[in-house]
N, C-alpha and C. Protein backbone atom coordinates (compact mmCIF):
# COMPACT_ATOMS: atom_id res chain seq x y z
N UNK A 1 66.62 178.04 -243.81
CA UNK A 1 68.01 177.71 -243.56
C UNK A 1 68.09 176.82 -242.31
N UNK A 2 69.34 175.81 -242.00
CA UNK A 2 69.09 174.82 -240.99
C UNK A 2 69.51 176.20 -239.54
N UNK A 3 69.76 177.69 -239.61
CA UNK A 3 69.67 177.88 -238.48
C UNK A 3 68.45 178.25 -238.08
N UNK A 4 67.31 178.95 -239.21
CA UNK A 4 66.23 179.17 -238.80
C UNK A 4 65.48 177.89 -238.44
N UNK A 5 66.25 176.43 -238.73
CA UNK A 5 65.30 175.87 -238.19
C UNK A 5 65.38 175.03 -236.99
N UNK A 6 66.77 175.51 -236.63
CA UNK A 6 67.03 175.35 -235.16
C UNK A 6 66.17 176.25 -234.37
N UNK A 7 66.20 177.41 -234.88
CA UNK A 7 65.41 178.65 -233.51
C UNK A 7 64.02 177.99 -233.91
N UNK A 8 63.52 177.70 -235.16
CA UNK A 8 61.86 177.44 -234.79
C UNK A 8 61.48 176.19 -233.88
N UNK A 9 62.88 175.50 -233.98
CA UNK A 9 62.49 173.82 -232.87
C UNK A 9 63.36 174.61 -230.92
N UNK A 10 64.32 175.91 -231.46
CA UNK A 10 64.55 176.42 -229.56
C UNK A 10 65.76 175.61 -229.10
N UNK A 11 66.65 174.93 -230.29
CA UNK A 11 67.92 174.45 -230.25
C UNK A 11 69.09 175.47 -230.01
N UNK A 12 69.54 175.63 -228.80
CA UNK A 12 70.62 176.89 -228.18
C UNK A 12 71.70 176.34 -229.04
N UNK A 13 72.05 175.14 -228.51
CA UNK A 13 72.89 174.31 -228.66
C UNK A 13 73.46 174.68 -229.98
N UNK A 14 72.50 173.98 -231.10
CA UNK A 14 72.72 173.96 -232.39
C UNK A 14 72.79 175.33 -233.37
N UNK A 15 72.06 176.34 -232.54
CA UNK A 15 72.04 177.66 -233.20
C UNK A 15 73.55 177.86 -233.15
N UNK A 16 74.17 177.95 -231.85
CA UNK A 16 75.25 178.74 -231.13
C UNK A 16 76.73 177.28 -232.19
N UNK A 17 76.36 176.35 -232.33
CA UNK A 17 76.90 175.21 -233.20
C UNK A 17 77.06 175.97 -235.25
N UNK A 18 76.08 176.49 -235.37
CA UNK A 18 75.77 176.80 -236.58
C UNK A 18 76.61 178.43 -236.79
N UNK A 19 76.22 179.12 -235.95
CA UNK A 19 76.75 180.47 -235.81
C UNK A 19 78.82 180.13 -235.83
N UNK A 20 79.30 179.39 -235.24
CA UNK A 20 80.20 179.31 -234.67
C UNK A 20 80.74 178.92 -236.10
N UNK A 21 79.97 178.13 -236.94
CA UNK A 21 80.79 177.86 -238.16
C UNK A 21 80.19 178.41 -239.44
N UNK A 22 79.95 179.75 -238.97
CA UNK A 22 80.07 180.27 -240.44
C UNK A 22 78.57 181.16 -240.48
N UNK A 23 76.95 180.30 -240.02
CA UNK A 23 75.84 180.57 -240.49
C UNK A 23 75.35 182.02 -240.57
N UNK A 24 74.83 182.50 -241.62
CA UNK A 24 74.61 183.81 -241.80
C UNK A 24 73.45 184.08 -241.20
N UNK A 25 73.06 184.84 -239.92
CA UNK A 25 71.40 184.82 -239.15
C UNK A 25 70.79 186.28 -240.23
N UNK A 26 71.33 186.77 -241.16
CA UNK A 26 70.44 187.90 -241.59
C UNK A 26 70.30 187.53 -243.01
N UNK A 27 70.07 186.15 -243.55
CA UNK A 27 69.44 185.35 -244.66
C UNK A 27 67.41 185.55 -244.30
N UNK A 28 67.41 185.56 -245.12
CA UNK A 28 65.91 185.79 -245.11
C UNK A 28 65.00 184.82 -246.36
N UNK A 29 64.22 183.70 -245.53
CA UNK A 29 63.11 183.51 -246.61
C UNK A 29 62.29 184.38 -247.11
N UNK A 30 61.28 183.52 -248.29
CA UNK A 30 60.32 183.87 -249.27
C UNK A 30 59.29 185.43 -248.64
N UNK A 31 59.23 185.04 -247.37
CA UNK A 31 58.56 186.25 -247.11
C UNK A 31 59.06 187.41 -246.05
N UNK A 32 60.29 187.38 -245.80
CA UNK A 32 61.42 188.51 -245.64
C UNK A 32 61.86 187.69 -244.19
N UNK A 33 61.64 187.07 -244.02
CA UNK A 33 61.86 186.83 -242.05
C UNK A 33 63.14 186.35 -241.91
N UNK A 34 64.02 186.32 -241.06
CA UNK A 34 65.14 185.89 -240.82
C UNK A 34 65.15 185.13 -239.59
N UNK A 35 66.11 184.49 -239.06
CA UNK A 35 66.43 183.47 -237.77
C UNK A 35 65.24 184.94 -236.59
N UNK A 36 65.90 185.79 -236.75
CA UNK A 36 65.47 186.34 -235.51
C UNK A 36 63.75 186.66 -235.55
N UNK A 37 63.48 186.73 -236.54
CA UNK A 37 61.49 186.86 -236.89
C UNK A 37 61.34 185.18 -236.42
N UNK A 38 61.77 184.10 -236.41
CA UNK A 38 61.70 183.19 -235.92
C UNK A 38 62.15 182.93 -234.27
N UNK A 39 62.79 183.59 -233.83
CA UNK A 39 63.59 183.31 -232.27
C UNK A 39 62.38 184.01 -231.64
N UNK A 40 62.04 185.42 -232.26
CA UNK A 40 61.12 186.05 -231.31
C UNK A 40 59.48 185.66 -231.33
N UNK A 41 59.11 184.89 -232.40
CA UNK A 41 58.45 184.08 -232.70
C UNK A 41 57.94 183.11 -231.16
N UNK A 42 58.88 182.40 -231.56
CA UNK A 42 59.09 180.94 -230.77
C UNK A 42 59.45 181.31 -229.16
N UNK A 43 59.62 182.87 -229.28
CA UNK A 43 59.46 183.28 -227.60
C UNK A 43 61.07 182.78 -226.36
N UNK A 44 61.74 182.16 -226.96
CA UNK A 44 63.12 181.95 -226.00
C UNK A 44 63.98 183.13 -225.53
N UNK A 45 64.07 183.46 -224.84
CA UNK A 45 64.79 184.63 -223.99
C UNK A 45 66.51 184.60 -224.45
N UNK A 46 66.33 183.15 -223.90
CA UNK A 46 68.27 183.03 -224.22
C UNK A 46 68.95 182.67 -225.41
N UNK A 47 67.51 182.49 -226.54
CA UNK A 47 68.07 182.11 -227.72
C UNK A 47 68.00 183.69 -228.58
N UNK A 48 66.89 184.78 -227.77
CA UNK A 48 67.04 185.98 -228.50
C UNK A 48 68.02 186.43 -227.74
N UNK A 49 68.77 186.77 -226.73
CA UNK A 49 69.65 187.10 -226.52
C UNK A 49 70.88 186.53 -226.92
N UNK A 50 71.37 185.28 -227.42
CA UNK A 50 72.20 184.78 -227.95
C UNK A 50 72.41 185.66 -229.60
N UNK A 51 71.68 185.63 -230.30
CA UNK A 51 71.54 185.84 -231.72
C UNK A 51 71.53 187.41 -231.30
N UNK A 52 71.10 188.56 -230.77
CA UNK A 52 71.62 189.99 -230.06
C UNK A 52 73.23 189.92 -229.57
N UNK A 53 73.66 189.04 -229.18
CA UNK A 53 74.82 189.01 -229.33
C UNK A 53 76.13 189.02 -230.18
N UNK A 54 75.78 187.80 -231.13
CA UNK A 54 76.01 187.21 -232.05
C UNK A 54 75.96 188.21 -233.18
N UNK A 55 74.64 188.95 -233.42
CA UNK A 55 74.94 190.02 -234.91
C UNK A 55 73.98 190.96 -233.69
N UNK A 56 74.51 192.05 -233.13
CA UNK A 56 73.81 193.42 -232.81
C UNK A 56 72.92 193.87 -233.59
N UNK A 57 73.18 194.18 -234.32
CA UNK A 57 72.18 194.89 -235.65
C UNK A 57 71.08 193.82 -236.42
N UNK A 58 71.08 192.50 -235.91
CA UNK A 58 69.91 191.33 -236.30
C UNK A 58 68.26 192.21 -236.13
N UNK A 59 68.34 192.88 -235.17
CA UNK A 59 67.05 193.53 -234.79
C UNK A 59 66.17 194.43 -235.85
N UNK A 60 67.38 194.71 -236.77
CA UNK A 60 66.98 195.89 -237.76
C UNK A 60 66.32 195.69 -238.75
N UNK A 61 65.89 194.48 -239.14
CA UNK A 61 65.13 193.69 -240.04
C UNK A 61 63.58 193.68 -240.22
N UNK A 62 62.64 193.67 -241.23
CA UNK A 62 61.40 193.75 -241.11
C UNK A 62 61.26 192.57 -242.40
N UNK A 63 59.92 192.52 -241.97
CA UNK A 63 59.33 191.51 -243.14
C UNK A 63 59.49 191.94 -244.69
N UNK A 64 58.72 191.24 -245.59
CA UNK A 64 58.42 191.97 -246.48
C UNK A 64 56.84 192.62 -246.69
N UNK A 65 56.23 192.49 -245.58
CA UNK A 65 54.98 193.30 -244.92
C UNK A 65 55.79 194.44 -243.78
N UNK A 66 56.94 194.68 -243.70
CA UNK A 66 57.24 195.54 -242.94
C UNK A 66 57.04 195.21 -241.14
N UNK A 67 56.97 194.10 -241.00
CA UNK A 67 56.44 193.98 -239.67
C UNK A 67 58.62 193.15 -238.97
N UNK A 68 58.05 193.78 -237.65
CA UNK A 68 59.66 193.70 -237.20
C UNK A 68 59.09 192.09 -236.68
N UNK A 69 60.73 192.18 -235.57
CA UNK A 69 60.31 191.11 -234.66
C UNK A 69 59.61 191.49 -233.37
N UNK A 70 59.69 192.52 -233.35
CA UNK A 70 58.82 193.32 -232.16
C UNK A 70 57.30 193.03 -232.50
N UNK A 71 56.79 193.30 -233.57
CA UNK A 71 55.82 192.53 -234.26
C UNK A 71 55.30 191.60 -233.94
N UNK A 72 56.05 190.19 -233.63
CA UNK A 72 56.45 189.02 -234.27
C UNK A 72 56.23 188.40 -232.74
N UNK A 73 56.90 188.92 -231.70
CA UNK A 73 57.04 188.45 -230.44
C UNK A 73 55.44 189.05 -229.77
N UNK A 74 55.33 190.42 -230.16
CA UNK A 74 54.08 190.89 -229.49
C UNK A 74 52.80 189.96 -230.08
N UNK A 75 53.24 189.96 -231.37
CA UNK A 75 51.38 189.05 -231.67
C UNK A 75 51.77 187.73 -230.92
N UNK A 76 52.55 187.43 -230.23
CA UNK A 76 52.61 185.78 -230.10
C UNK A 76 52.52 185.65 -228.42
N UNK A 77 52.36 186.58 -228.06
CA UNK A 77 52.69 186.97 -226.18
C UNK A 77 53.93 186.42 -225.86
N UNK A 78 55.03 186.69 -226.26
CA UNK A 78 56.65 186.47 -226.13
C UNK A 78 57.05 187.71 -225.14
N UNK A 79 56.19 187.69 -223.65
CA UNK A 79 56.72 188.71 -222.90
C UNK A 79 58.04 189.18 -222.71
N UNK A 80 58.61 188.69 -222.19
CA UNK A 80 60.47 188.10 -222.25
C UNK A 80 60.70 188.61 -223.21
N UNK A 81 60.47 188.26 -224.23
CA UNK A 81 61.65 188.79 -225.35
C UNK A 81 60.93 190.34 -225.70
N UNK A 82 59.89 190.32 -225.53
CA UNK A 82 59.12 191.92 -225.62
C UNK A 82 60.33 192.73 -224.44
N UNK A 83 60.52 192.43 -223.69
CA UNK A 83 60.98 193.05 -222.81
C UNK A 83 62.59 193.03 -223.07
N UNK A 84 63.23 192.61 -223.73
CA UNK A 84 64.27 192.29 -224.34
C UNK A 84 64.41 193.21 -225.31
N UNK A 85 63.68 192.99 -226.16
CA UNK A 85 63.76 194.03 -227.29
C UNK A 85 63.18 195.49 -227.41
N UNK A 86 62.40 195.78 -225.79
CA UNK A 86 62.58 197.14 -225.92
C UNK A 86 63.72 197.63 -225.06
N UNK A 87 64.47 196.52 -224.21
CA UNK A 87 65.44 196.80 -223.50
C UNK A 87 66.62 197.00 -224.14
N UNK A 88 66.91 196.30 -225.49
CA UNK A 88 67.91 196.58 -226.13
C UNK A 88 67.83 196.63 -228.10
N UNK A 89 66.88 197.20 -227.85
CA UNK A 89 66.50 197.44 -229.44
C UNK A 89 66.13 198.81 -229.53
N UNK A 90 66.05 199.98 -230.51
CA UNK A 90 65.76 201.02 -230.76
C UNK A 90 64.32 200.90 -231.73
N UNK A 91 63.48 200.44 -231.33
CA UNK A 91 62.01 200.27 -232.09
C UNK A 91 61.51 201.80 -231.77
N UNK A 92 60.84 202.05 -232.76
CA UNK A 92 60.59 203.33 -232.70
C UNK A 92 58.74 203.02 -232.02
N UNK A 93 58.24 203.84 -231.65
CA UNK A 93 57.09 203.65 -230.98
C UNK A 93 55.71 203.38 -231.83
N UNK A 94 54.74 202.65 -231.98
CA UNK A 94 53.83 202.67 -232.90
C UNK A 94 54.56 202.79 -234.25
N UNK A 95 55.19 202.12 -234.65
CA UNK A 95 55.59 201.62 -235.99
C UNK A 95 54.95 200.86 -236.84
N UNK A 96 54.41 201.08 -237.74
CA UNK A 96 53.44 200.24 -238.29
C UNK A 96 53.97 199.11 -239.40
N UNK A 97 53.38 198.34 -240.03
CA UNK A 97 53.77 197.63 -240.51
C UNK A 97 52.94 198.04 -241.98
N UNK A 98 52.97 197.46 -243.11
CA UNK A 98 52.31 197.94 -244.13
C UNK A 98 50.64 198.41 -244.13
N UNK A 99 50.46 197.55 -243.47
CA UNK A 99 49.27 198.15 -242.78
C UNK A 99 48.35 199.38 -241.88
N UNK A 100 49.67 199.04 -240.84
CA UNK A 100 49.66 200.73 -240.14
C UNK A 100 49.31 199.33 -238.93
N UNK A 101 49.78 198.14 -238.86
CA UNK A 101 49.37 197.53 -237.43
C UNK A 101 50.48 198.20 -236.39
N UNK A 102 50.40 198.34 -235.21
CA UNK A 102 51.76 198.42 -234.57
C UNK A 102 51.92 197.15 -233.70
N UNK A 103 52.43 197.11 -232.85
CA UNK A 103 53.14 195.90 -231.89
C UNK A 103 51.99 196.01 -230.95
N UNK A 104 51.52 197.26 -230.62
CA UNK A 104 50.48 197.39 -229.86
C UNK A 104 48.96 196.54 -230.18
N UNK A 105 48.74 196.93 -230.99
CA UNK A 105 47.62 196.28 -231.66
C UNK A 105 47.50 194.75 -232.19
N UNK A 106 48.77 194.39 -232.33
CA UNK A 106 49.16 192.80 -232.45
C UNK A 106 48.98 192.37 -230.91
N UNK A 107 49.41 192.55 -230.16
CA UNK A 107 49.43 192.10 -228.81
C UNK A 107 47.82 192.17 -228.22
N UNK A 108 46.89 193.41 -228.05
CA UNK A 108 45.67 193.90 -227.38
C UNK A 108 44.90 192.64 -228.59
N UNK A 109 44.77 193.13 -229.74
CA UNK A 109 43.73 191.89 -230.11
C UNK A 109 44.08 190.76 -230.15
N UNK A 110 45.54 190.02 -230.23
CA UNK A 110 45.41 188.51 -229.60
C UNK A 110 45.61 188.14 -228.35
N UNK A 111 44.73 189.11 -227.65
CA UNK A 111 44.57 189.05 -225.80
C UNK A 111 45.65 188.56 -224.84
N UNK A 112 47.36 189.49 -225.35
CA UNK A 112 48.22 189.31 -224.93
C UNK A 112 48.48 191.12 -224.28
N UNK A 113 47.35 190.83 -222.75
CA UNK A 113 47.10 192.13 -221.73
C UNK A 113 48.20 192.81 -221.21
N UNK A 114 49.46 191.78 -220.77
CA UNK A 114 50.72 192.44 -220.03
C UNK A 114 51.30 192.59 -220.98
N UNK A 115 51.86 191.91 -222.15
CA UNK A 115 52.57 192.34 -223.33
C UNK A 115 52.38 193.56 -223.54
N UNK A 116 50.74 194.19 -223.76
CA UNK A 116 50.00 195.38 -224.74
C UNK A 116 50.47 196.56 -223.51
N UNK A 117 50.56 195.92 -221.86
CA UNK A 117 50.70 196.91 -220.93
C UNK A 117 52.14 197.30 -220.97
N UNK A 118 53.23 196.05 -220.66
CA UNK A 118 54.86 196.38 -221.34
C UNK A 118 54.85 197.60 -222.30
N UNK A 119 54.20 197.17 -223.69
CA UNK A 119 54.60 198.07 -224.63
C UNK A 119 54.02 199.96 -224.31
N UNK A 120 53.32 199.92 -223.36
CA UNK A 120 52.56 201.21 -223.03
C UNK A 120 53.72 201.95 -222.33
N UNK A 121 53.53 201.07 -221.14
CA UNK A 121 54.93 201.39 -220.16
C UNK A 121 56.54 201.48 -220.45
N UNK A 122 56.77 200.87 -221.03
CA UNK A 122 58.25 201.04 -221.45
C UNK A 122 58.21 201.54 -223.15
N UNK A 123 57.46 201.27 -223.75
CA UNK A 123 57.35 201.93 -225.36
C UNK A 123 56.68 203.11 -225.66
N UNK A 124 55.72 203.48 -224.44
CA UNK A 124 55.41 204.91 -224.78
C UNK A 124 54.22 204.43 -226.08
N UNK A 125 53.88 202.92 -226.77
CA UNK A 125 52.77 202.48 -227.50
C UNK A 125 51.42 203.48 -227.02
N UNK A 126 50.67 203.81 -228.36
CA UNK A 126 49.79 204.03 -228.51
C UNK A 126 48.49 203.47 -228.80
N UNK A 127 47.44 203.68 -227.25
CA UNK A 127 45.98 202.77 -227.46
C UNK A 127 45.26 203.66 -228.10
N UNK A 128 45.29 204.48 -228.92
CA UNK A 128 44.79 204.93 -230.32
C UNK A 128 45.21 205.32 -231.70
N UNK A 129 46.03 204.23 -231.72
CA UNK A 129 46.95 204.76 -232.93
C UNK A 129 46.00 204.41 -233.88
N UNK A 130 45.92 204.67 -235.04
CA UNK A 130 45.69 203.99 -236.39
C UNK A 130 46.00 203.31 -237.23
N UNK A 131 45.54 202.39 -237.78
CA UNK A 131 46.02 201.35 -238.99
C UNK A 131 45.83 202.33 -240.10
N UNK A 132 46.22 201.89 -241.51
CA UNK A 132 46.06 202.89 -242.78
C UNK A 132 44.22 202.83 -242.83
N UNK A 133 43.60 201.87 -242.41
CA UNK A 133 42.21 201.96 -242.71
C UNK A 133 41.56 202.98 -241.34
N UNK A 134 42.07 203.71 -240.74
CA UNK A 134 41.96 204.41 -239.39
C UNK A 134 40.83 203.60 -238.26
N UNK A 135 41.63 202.09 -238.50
CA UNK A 135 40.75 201.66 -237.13
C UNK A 135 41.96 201.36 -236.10
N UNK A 136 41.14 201.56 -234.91
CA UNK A 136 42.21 201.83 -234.12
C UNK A 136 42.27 200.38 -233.00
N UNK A 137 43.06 200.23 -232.36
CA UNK A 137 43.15 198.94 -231.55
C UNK A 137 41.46 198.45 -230.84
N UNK A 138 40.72 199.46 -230.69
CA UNK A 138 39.07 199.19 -230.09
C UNK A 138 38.72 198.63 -231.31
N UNK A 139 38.66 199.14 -232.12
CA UNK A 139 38.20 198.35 -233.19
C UNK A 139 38.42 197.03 -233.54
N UNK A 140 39.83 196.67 -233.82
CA UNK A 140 40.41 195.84 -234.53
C UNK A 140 40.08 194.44 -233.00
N UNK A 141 40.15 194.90 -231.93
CA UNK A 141 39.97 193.64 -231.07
C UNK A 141 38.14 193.38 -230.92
N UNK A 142 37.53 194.48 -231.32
CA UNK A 142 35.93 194.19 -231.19
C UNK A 142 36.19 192.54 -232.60
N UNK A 143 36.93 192.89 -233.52
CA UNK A 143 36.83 192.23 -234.49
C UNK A 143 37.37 190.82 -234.28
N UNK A 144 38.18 190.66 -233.42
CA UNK A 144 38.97 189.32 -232.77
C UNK A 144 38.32 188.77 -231.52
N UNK A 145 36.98 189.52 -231.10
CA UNK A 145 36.26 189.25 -229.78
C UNK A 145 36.92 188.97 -228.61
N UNK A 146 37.82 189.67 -228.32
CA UNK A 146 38.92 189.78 -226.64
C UNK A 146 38.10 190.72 -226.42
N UNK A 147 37.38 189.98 -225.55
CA UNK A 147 36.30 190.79 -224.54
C UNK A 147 37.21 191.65 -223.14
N UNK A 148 38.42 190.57 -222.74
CA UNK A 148 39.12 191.51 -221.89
C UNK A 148 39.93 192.43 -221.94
N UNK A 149 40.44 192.06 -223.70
CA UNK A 149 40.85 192.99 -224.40
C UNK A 149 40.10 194.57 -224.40
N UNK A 150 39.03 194.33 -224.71
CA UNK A 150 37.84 195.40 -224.93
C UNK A 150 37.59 196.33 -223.04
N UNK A 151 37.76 195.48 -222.28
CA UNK A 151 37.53 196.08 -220.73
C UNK A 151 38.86 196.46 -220.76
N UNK A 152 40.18 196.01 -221.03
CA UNK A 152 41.49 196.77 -220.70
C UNK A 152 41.27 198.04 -221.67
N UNK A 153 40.70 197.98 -222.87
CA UNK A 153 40.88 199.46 -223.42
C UNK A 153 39.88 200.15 -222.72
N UNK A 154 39.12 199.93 -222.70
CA UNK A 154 38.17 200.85 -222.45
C UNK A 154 37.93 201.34 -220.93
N UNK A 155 37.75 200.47 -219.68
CA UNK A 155 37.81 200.52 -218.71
C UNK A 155 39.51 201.56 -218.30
N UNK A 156 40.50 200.52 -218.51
CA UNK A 156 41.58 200.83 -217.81
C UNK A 156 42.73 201.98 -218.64
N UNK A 157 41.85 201.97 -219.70
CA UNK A 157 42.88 202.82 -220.38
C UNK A 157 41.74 204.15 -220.55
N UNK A 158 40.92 204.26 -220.58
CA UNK A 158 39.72 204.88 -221.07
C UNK A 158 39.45 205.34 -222.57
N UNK A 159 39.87 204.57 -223.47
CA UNK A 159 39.55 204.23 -224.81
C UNK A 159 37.89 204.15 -225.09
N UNK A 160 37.32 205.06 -225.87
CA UNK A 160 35.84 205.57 -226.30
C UNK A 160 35.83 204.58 -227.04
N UNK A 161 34.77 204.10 -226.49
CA UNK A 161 34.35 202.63 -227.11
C UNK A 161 33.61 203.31 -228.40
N UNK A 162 33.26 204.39 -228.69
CA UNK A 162 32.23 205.31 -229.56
C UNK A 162 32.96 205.73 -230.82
N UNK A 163 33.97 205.37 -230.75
CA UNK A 163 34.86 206.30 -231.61
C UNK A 163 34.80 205.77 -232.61
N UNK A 164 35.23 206.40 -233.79
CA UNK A 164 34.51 206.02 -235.65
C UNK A 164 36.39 205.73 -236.17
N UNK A 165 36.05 204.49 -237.18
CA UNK A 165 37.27 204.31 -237.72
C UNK A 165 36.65 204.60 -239.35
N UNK A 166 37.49 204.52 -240.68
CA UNK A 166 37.03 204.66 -242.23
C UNK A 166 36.31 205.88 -241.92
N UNK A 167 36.31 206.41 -243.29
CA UNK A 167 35.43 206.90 -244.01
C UNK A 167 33.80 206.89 -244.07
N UNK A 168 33.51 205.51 -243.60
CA UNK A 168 32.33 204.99 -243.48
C UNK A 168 31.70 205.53 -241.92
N UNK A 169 32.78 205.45 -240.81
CA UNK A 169 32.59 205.86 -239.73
C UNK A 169 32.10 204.55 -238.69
N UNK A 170 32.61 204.22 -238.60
CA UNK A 170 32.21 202.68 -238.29
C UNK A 170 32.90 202.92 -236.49
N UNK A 171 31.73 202.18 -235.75
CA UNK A 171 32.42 202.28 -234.45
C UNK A 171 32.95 200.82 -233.94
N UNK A 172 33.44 200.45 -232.71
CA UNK A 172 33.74 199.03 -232.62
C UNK A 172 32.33 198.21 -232.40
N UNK A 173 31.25 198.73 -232.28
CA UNK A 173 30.28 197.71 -232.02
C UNK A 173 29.67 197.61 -233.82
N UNK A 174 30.03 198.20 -235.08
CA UNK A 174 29.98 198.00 -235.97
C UNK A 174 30.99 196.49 -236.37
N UNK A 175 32.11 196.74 -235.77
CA UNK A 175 33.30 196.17 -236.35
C UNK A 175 32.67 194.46 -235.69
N UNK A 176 32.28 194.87 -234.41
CA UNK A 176 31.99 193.66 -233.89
C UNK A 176 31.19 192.34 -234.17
N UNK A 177 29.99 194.06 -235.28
CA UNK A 177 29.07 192.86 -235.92
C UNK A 177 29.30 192.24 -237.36
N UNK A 178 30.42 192.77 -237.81
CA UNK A 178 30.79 192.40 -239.10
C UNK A 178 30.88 191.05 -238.79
């Protein structure tokens, strides 16, 4: 829609232009996302707070993988709006997405450190939650090679680098060598 494609180019202007005459922000493309899976995306503070204004309840939306914009902002290191949306969003903690990813685990393996620390601190996020395949954030970043990723879990959080994810029992230095 031309408002989602104002927020993916960060047009205030034209969003707040589009909204004003009519534009519906909880339209959703082919794969469930709406203006706001795009605003938090693209990381603008005043364009996610504009559109939180604009429709309150915009937040309540998930993909059609189930992944929010909390999701969406954490895999992308959108600190600001991370901090936004646990400031005024009701995300429930370790929420997974069809997968069982949470916001946590989007953020730690694409080596977005203060994001993954935000969500600890103010979300109460879990550095051992599980995905449906029971690997847990050590795992899944051995697999994305964030080596500082790997020293923030393990060092600063004290996350057992030893610990078995599947059935198979697989630890992160398994995952690492896949």
């Amino acid at each position: 829609t031309p408002l989602m494609m104002a927020c993916t180019r960060r047009n205030l202007g034209v969003i707040q232009e589009l909204l004003d005459h009519g534009a519906n922000p909880t339209l959703r493309n082919k794969d469930g996302w709406n203006c706001f899976h795009i605003a938090c995306r693209e990381g603008d503070p005043l364009i996610v707070e504009h559109l939180l204004l604009a429709s309150p309840g915009l937040w309540r939306t998930e993909s059609r993988t189930g992944r929010t914009p909390l999701h969406t902002a954490a895999m992308h290191g959108c600190e600001e709006v991370v901090r936004i949306l646990l400031e005024r969003c009701a995300y429930s903690p370790d929420s997974g997405d069809s997968c069982g990813v949470t916001p946590f685990m989007d953020a730690v393996r694409n080596g977005h450190l203060s994001v993954a620390q935000l969500l600890l601190d103010k979300h109460q996020a879990s550095p051992v939650a599980s995905d449906r395949l029971g690997a847990q954030p050590v795992h899944q970043v051995a697999v994305t090679g964030q080596e500082e990723a790997l020293r923030f879990l393990v060092q600063h959080l004290g996350v057992d680098v030893n610990q078995k994810a599947t059935e198979n029992q697989l630890t992160a230095l398994h995952y690492a060598a896949k």
